[in-house]
Protein backbone atom coordinates (compact mmCIF):
# COMPACT_ATOMS: atom_id res chain seq x y z
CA UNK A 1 -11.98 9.25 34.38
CA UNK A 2 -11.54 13.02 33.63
CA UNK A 3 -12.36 14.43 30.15
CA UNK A 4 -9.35 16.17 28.39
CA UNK A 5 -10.99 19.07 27.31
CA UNK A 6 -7.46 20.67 25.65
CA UNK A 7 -4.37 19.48 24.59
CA UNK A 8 -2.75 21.55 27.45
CA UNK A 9 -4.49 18.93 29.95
CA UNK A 10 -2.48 16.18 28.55
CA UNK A 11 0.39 15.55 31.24
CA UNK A 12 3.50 15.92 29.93
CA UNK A 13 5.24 12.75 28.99
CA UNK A 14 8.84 12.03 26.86
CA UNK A 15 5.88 11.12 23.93
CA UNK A 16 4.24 14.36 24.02
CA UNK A 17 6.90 16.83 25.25
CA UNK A 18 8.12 17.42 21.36
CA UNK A 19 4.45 18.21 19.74
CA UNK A 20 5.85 21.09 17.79
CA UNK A 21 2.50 21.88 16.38
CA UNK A 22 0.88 22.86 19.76
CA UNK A 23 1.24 26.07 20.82
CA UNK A 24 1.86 27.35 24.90
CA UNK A 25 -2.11 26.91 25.01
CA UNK A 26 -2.40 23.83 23.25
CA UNK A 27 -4.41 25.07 20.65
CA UNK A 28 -3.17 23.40 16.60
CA UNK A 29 -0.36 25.35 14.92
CA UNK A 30 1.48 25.14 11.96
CA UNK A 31 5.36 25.04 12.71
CA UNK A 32 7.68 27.75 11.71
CA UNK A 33 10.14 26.40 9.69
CA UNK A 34 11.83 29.28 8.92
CA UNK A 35 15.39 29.42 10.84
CA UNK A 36 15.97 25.76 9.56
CA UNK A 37 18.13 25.29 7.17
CA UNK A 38 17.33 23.61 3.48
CA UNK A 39 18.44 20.10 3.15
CA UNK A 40 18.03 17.26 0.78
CA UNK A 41 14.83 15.20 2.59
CA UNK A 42 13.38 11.98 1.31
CA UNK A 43 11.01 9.86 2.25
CA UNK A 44 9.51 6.27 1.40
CA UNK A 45 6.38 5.11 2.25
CA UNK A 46 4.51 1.83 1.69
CA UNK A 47 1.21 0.40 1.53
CA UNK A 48 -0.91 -2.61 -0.13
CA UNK A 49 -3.82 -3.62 -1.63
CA UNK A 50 -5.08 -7.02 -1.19
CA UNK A 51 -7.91 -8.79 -3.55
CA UNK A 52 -8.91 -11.80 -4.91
CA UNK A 53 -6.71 -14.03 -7.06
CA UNK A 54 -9.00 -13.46 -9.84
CA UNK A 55 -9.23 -9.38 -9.38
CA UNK A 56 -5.09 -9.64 -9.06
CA UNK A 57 -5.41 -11.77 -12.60
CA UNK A 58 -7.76 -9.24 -14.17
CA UNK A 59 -5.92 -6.19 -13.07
CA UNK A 60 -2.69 -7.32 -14.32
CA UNK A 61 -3.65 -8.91 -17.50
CA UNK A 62 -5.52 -5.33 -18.16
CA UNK A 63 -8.85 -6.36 -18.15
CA UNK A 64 -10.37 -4.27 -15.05
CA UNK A 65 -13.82 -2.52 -16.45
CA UNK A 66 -12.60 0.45 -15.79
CA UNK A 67 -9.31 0.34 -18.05
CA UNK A 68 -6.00 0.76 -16.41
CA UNK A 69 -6.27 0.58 -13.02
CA UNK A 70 -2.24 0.70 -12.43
CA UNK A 71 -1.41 3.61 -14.48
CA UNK A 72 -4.46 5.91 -13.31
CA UNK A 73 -3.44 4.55 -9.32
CA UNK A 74 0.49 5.37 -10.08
CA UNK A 75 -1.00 9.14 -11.91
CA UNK A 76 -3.36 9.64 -8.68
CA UNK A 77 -0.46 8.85 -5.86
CA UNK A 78 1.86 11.43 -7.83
CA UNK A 79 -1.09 13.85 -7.91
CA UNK A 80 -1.95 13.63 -4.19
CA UNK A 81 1.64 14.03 -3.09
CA UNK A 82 1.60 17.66 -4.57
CA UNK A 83 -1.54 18.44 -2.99
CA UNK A 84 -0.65 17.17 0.52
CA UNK A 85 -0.65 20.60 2.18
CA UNK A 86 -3.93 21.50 1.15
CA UNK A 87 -5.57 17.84 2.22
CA UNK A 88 -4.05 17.59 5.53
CA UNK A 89 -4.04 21.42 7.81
CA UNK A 90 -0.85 21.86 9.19
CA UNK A 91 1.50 20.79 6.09
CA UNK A 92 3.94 22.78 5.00
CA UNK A 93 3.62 23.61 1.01
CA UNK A 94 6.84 22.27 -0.14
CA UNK A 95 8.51 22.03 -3.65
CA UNK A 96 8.83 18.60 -4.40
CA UNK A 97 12.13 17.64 -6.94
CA UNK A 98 11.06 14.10 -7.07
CA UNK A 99 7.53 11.62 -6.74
CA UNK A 100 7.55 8.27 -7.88
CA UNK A 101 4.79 5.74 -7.21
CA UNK A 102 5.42 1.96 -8.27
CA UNK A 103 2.13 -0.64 -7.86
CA UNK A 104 4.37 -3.64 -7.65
CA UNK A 105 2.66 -7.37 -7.83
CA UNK A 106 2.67 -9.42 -5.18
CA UNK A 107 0.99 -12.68 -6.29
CA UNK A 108 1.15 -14.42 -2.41
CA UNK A 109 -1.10 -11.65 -0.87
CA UNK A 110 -2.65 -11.81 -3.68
CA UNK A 111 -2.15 -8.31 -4.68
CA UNK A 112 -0.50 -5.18 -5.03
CA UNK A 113 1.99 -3.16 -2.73
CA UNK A 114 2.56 0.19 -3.06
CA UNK A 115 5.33 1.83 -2.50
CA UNK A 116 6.17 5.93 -3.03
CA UNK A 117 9.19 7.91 -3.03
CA UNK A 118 9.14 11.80 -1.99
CA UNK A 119 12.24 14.26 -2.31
CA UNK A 120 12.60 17.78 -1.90
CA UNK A 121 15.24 20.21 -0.96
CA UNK A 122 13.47 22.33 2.12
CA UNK A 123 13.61 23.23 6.05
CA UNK A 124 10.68 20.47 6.35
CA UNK A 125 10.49 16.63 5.07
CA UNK A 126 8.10 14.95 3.02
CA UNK A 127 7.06 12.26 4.99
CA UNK A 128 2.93 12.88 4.83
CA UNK A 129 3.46 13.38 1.01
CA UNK A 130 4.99 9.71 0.52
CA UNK A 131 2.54 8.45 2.68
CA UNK A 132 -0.72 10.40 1.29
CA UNK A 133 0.28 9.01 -2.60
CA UNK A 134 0.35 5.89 -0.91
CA UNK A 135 -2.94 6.26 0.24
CA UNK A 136 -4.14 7.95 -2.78
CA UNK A 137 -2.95 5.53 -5.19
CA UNK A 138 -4.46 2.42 -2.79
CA UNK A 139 -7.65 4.50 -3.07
CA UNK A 140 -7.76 4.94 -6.50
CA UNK A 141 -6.82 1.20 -7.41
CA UNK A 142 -9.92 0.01 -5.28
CA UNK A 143 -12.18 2.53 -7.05
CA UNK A 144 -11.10 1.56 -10.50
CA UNK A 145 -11.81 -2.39 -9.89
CA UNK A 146 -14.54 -2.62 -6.93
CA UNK A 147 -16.79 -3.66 -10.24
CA UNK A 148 -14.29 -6.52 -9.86
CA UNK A 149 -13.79 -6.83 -5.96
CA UNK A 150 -15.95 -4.86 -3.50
CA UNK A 151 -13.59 -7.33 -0.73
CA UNK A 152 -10.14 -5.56 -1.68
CA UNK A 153 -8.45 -4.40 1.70
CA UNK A 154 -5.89 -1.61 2.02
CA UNK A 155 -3.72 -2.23 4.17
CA UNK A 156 -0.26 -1.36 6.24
CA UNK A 157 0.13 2.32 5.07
CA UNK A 158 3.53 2.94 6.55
CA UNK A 159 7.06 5.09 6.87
CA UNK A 160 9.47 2.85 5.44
CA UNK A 161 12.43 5.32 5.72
CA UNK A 162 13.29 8.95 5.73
CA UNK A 163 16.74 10.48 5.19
CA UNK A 164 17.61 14.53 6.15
CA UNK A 165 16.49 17.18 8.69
CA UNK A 166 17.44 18.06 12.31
CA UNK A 167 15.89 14.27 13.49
CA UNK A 168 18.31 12.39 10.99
CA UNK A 169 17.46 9.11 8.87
CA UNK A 170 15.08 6.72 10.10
CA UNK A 171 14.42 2.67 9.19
CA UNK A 172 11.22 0.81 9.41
CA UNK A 173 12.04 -1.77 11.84
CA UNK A 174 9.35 -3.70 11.70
């Protein structure tokens, strides 16, 4: 089997044909977003956490060693959504109108999802900033009870939906 030594030896296929942040040479670039027109973009991504009945007792009941482990996860996601474009290379710096992370329980895993809502009004969406405070917050949340539960899994970091921009809305079908 051949070694792809660029992205420009990647046959072209209806999956790759649209990689708008590939250049003629196939060398990483960051899109230019500026003949697009602002629109109202959200998006909604989700994640969870699961742990051990009795980590999913102590964190709820507020008794993680580490103090609270919800409010300091929900503070983190919120945090890491505004700093998306310097975390991940080609993001666009956008200004974001709206971030809200909920840790919601969800005794039958046991655990927590996570779920994190995004909005701006800009020529780019805000997918990667919904799903980096979901990652963010799953992070922190591990980190502030591992004394508890070294076992904890993160798990099914996902696009949920996405509304706005020249692609349109999209649905987790899943």
């Amino acid at each position: 089997m051949a070694m792809i030594q660029n992205f420009s030896d990647i046959p072209a296929s209806p999956a790759n044909q649209a990689l708008t942040h590939l250049d003629s040479q196939g060398q990483a670039q960051m899109v230019d977003v500026s003949t697009k027109q602002q629109t109202v973009r959200e998006a909604i991504a989700v994640g969870q956490v699961r742990m051990l009945p009795a980590t999913f007792t102590a964190i709820a009941a507020g008794n993680a060693p580490k103090g609270d482990v919800l409010g300091t996860a929900r503070l983190a996601g919120i945090m890491a959504a505004k700093q998306t474009a310097q975390l991940i290379p080609l993001c666009h710096p956008l200004p974001l109108h709206k971030v809200e992370v909920q840790l919601l329980p969800e005794p039958t895993l046991p655990g927590y999802r996570i779920e994190a809502t995004v909005r701006t009004k800009a020529e780019t969406g805000v997918e990667m900033e919904a799903l980096t405070a979901v990652s963010i917050a799953a992070l922190t949340l591990y980190d502030m009870a591992k004394a508890l539960d070294k076992s904890m899994q993160i798990e099914n970091i996902h696009l949920l939906s996405k509304t706005g921009g020249k692609t349109g809305d999209y649905q987790f079908e899943g």
